[in-house]
Protein backbone atom coordinates (compact mmCIF):
# COMPACT_ATOMS: atom_id res chain seq x y z
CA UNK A 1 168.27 -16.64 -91.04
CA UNK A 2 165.95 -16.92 -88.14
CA UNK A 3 162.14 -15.99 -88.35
CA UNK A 4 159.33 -16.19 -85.85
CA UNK A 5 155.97 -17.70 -86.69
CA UNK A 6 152.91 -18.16 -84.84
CA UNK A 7 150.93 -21.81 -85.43
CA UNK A 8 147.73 -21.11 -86.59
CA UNK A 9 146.57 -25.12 -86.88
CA UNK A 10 147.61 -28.43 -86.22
CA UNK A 11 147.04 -31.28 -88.18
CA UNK A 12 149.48 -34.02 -87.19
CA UNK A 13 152.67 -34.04 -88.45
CA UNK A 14 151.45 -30.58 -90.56
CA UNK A 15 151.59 -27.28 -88.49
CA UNK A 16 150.56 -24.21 -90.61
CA UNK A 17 152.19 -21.01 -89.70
CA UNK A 18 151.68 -17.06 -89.84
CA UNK A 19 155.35 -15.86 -90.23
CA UNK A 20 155.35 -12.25 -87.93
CA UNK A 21 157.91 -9.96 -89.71
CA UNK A 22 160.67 -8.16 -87.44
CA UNK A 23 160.16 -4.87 -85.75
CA UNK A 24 162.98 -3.39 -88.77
CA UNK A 25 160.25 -4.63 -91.66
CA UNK A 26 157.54 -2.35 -90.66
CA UNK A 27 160.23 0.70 -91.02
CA UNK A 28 161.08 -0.40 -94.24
CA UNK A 29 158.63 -3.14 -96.12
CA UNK A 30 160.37 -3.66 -99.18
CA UNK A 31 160.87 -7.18 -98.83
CA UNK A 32 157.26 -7.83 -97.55
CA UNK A 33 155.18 -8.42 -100.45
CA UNK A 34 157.30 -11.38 -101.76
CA UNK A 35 157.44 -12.98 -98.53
CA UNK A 36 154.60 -15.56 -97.60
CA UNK A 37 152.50 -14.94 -94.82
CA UNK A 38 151.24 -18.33 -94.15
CA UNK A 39 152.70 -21.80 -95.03
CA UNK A 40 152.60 -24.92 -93.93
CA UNK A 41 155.48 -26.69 -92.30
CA UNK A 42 156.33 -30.89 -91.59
CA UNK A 43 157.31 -31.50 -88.24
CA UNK A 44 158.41 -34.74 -87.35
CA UNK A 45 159.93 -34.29 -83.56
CA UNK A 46 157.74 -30.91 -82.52
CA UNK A 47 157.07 -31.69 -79.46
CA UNK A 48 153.37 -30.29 -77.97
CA UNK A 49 153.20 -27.54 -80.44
CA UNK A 50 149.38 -26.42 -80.42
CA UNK A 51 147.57 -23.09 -81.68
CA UNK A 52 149.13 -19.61 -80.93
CA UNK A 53 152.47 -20.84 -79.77
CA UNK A 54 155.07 -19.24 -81.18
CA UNK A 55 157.89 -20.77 -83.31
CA UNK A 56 161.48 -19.70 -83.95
CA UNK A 57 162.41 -21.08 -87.38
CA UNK A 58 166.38 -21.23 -88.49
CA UNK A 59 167.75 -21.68 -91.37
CA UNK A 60 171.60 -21.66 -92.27
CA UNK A 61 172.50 -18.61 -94.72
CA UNK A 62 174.71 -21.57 -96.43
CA UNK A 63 171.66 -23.53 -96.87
CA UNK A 64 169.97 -20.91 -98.81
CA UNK A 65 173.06 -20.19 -100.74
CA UNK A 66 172.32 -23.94 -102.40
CA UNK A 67 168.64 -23.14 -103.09
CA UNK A 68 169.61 -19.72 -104.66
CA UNK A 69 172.24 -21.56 -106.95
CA UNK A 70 169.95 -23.88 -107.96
CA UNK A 71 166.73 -21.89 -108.86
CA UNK A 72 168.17 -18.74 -110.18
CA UNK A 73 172.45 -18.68 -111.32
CA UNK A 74 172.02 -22.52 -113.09
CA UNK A 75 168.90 -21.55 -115.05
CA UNK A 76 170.24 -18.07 -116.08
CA UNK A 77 173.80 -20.35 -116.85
CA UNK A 78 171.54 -22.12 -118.89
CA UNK A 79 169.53 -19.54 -120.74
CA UNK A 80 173.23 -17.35 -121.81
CA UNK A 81 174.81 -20.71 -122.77
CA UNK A 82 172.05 -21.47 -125.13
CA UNK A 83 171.44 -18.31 -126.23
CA UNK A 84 175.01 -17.87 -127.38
CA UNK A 85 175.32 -21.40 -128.70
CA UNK A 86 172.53 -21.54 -130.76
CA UNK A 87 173.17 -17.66 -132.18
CA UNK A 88 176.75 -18.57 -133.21
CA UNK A 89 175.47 -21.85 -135.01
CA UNK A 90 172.36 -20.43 -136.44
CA UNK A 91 172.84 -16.53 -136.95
CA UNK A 92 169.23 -15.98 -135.73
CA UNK A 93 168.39 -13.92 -133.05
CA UNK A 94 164.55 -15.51 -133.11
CA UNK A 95 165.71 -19.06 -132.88
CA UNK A 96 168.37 -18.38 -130.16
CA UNK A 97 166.10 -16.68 -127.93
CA UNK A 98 163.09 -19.46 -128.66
CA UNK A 99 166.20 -21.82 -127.77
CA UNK A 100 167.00 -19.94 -124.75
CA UNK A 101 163.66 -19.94 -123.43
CA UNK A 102 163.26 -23.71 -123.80
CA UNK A 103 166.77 -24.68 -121.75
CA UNK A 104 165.16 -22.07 -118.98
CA UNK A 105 162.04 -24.04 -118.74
CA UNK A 106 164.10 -27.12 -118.78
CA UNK A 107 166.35 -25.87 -115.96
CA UNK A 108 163.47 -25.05 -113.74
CA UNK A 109 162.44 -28.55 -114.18
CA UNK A 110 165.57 -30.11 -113.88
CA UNK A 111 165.59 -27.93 -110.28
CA UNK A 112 162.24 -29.61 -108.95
CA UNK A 113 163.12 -32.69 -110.18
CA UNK A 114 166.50 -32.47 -108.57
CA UNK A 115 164.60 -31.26 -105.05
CA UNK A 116 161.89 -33.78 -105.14
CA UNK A 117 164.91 -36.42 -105.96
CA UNK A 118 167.58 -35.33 -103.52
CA UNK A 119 165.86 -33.80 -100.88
CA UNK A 120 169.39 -32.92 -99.17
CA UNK A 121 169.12 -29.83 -101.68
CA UNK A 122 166.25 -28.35 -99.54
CA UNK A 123 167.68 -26.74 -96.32
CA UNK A 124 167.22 -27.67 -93.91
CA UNK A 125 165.90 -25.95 -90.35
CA UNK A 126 166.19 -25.98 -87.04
CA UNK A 127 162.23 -24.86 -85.29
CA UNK A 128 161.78 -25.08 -81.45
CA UNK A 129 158.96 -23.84 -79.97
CA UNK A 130 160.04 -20.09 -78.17
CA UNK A 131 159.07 -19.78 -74.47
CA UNK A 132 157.87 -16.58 -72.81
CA UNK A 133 159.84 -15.44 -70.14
């Protein structure tokens, strides 16, 4: 996945970013309103990066297959299992669902734990500054 961004400000190590969609996104713009516009981004070997230059950001699609695993198939995994274990013990919809709901929550914070812990989870990304020519 590669993206362009421009840097809007510099502070340090902490470069904030205004991602610019491709040409193909303003022919279709279904994906646009759950993509960020800005964000903020920690670069440790960025070179001179300063305001307005231009960014190509890349990310490996096998990168984001890990972060997709972890934040959407293991909590769902987790929300089925418990739903079906706790209906075939207990017979009650109510209280399998209620137990359901609580291994979700406690999948989505197993995930950040699990990213704040093992930061190798978090892809990661190749930027370089773009040059005009």
């Amino acid at each position: 996945m590669k993206e362009t961004a421009r840097v809007i400000k510099v502070s340090g190590e902490e470069v904030l970013v205004r991602v610019e969609p491709p040409e193909q996104c303003s022919k279709c713009c279904s994906c646009g309103a759950a993509r960020p516009r800005k964000f903020a981004l920690s670069l440790k070997d960025a070179g001179d990066v300063s305001e307005g230059d231009i960014l190509e950001i890349m990310v490996e699609p096998y990168s984001m297959m890990k972060v997709y695993a972890l934040l959407y198939a293991m909590p769902l995994a987790a929300f089925i299992t418990a739903l079906f274990l706790v209906y075939s013990v207990t017979a009650s919809p109510l209280k399998s669902f209620t137990a359901a709901c609580v291994s979700l929550a406690g999948a989505y914070l197993g995930a950040a734990f699990c990213v704040r812990t093992f930061p190798s989870l978090v892809p990661a990304s190749c930027v370089r500054k773009r040059t005009e020519g």
